[in-house]
Protein backbone atom coordinates (compact mmCIF):
# COMPACT_ATOMS: atom_id res chain seq x y z
CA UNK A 1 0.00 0.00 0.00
CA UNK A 2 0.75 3.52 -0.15
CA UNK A 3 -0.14 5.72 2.55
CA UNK A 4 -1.00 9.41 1.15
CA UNK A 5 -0.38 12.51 3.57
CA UNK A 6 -1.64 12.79 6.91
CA UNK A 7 -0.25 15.59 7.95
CA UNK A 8 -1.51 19.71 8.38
CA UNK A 9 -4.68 18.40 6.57
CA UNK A 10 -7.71 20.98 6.72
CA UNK A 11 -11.18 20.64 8.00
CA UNK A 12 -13.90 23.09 8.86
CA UNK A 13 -15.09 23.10 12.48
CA UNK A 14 -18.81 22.68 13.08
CA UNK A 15 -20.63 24.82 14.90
CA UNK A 16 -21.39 23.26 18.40
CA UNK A 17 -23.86 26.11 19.76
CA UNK A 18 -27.16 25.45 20.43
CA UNK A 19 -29.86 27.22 19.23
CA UNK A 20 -33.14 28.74 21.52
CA UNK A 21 -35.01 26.66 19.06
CA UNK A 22 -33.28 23.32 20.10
CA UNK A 23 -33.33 24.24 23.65
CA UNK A 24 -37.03 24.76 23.60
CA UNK A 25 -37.63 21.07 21.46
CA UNK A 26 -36.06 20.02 24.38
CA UNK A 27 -37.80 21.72 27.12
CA UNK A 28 -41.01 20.42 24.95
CA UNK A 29 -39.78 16.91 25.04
CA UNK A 30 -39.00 16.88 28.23
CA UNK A 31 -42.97 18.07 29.37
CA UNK A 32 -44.13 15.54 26.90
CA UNK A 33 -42.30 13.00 28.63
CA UNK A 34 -43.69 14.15 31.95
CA UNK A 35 -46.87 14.79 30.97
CA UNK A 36 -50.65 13.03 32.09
CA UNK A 37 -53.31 11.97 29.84
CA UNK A 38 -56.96 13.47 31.06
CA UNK A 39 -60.07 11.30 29.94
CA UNK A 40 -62.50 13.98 28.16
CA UNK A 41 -65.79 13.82 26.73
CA UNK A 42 -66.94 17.68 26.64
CA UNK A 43 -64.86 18.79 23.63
CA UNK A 44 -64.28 17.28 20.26
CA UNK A 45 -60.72 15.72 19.35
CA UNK A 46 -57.89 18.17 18.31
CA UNK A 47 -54.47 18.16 17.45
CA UNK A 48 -51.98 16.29 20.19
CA UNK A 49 -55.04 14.20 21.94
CA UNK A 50 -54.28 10.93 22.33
CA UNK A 51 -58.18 9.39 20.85
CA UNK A 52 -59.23 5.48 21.24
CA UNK A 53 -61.75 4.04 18.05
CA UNK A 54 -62.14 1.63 16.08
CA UNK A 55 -60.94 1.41 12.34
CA UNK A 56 -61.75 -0.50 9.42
CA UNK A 57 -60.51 0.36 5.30
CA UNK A 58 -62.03 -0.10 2.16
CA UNK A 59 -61.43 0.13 -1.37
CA UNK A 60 -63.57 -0.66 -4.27
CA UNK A 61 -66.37 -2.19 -1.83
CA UNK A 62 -63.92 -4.79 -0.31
CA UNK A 63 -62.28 -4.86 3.02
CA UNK A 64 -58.67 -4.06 2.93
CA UNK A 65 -56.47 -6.81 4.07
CA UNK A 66 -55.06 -6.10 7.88
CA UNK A 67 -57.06 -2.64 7.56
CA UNK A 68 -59.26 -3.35 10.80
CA UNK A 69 -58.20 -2.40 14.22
CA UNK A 70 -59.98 -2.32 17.24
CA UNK A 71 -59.61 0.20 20.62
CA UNK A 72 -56.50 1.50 18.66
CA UNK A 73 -54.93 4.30 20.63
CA UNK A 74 -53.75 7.38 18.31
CA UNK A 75 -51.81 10.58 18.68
CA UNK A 76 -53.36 12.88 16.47
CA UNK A 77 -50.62 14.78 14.69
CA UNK A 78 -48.28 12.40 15.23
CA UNK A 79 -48.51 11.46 11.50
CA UNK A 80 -47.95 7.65 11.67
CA UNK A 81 -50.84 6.91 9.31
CA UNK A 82 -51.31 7.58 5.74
CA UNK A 83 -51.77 11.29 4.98
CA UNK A 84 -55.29 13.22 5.96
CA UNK A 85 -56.36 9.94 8.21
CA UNK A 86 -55.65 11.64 11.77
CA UNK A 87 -56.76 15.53 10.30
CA UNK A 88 -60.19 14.36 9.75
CA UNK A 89 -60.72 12.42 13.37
CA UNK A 90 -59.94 16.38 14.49
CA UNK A 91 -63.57 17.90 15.19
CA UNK A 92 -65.24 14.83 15.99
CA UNK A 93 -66.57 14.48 19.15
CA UNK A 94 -66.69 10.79 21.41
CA UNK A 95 -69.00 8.37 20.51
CA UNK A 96 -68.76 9.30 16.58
CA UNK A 97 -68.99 6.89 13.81
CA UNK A 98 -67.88 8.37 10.65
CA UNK A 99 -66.07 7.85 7.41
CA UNK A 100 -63.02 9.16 5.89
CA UNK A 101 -61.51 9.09 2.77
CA UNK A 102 -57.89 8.95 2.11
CA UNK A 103 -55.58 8.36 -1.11
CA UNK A 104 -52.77 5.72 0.14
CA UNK A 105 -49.27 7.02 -1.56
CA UNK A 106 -47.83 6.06 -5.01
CA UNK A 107 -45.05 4.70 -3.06
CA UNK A 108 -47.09 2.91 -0.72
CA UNK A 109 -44.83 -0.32 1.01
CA UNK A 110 -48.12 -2.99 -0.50
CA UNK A 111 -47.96 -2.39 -3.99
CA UNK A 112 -51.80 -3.29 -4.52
CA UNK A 113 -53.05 -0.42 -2.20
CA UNK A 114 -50.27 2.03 -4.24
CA UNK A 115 -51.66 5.37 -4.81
CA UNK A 116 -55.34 4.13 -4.59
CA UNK A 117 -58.12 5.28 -3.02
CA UNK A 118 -60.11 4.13 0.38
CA UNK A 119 -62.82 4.64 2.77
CA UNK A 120 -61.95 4.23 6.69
CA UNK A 121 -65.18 4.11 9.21
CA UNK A 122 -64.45 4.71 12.27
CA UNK A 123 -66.14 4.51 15.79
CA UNK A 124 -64.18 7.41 17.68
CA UNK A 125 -64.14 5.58 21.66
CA UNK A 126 -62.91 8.39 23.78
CA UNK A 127 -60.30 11.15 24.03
CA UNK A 128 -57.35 11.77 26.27
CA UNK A 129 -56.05 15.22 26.33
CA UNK A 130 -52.35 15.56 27.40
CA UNK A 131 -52.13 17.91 30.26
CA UNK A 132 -48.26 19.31 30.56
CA UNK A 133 -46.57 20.06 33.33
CA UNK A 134 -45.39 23.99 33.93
CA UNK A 135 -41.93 24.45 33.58
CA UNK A 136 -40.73 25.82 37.21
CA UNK A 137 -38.47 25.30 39.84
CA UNK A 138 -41.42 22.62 40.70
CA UNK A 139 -41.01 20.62 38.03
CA UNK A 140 -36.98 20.50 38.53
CA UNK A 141 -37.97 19.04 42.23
CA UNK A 142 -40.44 16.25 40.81
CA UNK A 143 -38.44 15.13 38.09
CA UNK A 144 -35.05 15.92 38.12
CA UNK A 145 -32.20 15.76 40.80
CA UNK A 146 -32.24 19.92 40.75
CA UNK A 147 -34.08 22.28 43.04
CA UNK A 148 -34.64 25.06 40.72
CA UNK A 149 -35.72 25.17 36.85
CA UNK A 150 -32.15 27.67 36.03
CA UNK A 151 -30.36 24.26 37.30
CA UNK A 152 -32.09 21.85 35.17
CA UNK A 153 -31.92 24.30 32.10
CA UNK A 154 -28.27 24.34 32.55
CA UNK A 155 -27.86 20.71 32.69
CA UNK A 156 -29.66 20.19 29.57
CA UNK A 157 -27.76 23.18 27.90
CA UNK A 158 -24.63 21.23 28.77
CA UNK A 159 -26.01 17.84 27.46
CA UNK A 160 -26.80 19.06 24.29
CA UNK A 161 -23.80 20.83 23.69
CA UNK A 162 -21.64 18.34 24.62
CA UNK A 163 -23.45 15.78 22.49
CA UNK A 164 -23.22 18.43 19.56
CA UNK A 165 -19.44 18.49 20.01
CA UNK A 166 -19.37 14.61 20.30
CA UNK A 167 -21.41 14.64 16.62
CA UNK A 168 -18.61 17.87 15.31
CA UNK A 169 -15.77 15.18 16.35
CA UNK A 170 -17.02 12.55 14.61
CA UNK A 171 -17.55 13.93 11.52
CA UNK A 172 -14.65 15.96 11.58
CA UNK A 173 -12.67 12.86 11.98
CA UNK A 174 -14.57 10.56 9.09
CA UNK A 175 -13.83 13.82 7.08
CA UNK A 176 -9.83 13.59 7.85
CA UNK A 177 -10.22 9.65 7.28
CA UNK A 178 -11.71 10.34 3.56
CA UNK A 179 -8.94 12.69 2.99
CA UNK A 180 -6.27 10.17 3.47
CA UNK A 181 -8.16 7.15 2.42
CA UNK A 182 -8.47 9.01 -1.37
CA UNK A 183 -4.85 9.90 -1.34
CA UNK A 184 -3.71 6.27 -0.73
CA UNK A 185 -3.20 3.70 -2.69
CA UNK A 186 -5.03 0.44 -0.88
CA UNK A 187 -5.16 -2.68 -1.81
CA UNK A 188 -7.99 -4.75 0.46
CA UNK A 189 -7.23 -8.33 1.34
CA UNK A 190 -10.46 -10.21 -0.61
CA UNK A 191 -11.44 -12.94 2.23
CA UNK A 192 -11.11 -10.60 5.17
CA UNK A 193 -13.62 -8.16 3.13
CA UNK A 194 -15.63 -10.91 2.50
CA UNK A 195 -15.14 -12.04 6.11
CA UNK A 196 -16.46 -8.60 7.64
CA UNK A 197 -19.46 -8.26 5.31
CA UNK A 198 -20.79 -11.24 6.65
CA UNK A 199 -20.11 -10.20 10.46
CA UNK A 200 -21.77 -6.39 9.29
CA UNK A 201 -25.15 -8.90 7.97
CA UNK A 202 -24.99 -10.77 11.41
CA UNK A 203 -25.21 -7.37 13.40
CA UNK A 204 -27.68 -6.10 11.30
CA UNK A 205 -30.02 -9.03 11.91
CA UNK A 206 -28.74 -9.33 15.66
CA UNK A 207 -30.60 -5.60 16.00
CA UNK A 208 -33.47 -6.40 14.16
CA UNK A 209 -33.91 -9.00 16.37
CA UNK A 210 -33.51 -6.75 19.14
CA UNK A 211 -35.99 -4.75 18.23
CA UNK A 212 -38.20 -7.23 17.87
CA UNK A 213 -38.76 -6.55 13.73
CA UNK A 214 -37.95 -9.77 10.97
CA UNK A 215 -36.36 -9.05 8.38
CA UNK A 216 -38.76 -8.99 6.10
CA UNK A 217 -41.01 -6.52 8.34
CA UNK A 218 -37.27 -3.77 8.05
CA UNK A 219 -37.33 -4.26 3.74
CA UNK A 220 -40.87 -3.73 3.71
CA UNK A 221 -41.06 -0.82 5.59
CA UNK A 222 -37.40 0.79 4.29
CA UNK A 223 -38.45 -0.31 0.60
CA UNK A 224 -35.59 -2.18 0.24
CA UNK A 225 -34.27 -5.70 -1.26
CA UNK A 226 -31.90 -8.05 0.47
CA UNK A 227 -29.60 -7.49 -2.26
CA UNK A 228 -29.71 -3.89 -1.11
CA UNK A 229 -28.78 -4.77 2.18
CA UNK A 230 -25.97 -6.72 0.96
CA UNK A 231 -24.46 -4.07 -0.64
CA UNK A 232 -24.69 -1.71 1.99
CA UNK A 233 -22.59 -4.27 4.28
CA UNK A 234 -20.42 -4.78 1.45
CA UNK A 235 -19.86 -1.07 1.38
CA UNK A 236 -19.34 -0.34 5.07
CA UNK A 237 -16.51 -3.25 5.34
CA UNK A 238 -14.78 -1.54 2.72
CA UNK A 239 -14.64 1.65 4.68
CA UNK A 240 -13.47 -0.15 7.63
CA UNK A 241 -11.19 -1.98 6.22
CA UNK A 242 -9.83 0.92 4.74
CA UNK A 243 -9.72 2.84 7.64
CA UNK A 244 -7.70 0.40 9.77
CA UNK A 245 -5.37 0.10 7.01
CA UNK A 246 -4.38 3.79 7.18
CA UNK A 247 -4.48 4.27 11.09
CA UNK A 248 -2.53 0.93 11.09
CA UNK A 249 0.33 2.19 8.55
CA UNK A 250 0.37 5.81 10.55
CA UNK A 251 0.66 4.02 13.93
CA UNK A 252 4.03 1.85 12.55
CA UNK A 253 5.16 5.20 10.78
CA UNK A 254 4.80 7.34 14.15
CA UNK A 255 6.18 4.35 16.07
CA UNK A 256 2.97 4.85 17.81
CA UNK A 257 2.63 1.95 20.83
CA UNK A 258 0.40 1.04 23.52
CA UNK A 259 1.57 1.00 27.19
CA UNK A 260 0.37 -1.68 29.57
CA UNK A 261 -1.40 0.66 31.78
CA UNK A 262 -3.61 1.82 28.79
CA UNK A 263 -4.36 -1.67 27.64
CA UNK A 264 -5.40 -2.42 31.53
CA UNK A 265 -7.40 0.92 30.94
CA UNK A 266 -9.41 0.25 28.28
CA UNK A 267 -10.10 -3.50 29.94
CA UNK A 268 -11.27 -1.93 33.34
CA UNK A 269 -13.70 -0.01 31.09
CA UNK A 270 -15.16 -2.78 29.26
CA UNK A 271 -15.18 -4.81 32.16
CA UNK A 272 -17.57 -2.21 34.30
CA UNK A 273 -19.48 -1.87 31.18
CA UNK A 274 -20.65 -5.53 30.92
CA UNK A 275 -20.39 -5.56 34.80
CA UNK A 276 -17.67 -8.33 35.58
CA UNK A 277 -14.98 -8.40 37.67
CA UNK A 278 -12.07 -6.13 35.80
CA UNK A 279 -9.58 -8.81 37.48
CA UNK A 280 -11.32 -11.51 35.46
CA UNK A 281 -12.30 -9.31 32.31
CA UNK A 282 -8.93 -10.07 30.53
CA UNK A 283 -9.28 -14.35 30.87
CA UNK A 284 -12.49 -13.80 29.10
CA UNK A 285 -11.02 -12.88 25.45
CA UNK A 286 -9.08 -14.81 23.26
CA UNK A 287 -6.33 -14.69 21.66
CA UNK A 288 -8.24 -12.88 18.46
CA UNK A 289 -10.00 -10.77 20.80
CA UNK A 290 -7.49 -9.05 22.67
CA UNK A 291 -5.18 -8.78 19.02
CA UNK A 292 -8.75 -6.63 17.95
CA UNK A 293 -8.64 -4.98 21.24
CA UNK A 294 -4.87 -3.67 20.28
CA UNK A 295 -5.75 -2.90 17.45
CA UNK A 296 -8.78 -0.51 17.87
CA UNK A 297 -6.75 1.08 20.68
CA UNK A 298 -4.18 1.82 18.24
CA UNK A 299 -5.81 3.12 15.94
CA UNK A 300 -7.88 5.38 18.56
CA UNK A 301 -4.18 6.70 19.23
CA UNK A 302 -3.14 7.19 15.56
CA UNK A 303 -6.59 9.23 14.63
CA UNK A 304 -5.77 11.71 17.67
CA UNK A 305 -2.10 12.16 16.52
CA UNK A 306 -4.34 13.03 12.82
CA UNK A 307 -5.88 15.68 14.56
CA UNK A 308 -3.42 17.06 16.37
CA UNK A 309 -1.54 17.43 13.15
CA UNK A 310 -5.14 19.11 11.78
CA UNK A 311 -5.75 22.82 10.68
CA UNK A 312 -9.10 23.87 11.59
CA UNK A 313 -11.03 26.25 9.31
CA UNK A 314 -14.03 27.91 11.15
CA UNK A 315 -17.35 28.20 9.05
């Protein structure tokens, strides 16, 4: 391989501030989250009630396959149905029964209901308004570990922030990785990119399954084809790949090394994360294991040596 420059490379710096308009989606999240539903029959349904019917679709006189629903709880304004379903439940008061009609998408996931038309009738249950809670130094006391609402605010100024400059970093650093990647000439060892494409396709069904969705449930919904998920691994190995490569060749060229306090380190860490003895955490990998462990380490140590070599360009 050939390893292009690394060195005095250029990147713009992000801007990590946050804005009175994230702030307040924040605050707003955070009363959301902390909020109480409020059965209500006086008033009809509006935008943000949470509303309990009964559905059932159809289109050209037939029922709609998986179209019927019953006691189905709904945020209206929350858009997770088809477009105008939840804007004309608004104005209708409990006890309702009603129809709406609704075009389903030209893109629609089931290809027979594409960009057709359909009739919903509905039996509206009940309504549950969402009552939030004032933001004051009361609210810090109930639900937060703060005595006053300036506290809290503060917190969740930092938070964000610091998760803004954790976002600035990473890009900043995939952005110094592209450089050198492009100006390198790489050759990638066939069987382990074939090797970490099928480890990539593992995790990805290891987090469906973690999310309790199959497989099939993930292409319907992201329109996509296994073959398209394929590629995608196949794609993301050859970044990696590449990426090691480079750090790898700048570690040897720096004479970069790890110390056996920082190795110890990094296995403390791991050890409290998946909450075993730190003692014992080491017996527990193999041989490959604690090679990858190395590795990664390394390479954490040759990407800050890349950006301490960096110019930064402010936007």
């Amino acid at each position: 391989m050939k390893l292009g420059n690394y060195k005095n490379l250029t990147v713009k710096k992000a801007d990590t501030s946050v804005s009175p308009d994230e702030l307040n989606s924040a605050f707003d999240a955070l009363q959301k989250e902390n909020s109480i539903l409020i059965h209500t029959d006086s008033r009809p349904a509006r935008a943000g009630d949470r509303v309990i019917l009964d559905f059932h679709g159809y289109a050209d006189g037939q029922s709609i396959p998986n179209s019927a629903r019953k006691r189905f709880r709904l945020t209206l304004g929350s858009h997770s149905f088809i477009p105008g379903f939840e804007e004309q439940i608004i104005g209708k008061m409990p006890g309702a029964e009603f129809d709406i009609s609704v075009n389903f998408p030209d893109n629609y996931a089931v290809k027979t209901m594409a960009g057709k038309e359909a009739v919903f009738r509905i039996h509206l249950h009940f309504i549950e308004e969402q009552i939030l809670p004032k933001l004051d130094d009361d609210f810090a006391k109930d639900f937060s570990d703060f005595d006053t609402f300036e506290e809290l605010s503060r917190e969740i100024l930092e938070n964000l922030t610091a998760k803004k400059e954790e976002q600035a970093t990473e890009q900043m650093q995939q952005d110094l990785l592209t450089q050198i990647i492009n100006d390198s000439q790489l050759e990638l060892d066939a069987h382990l990119l074939e090797q970490l494409q099928e480890e990539l396709r593992q995790e990805f069904e290891e987090d469906l399954q973690a999310q309790g969705m199959t497989e099939e449930q993930y292409l319907k919904r992201a329109k996509k084809t296994p073959d398209d998920i394929d590629r995608e691994c196949l794609s993301q190995a050859r970044r990696r790949l590449q990426e090691t490569m480079v750090l790898n060749a700048i570690g040897k060229r720096e004479n970069l090394y790890l110390t056996q306090d920082e190795l110890n380190d990094a296995m403390a860490g791991l050890a409290e994360e998946y909450g075993v003895p730190s003692e014992s955490f080491a017996d527990m990998l193999d041989p490959d294991e604690l090679e990858g462990l190395k590795l990664e380490l390394l390479c954490g140590k040759a990407m800050d040596f890349i950006c301490a070599h960096t110019v930064m360009e402010t936007e």
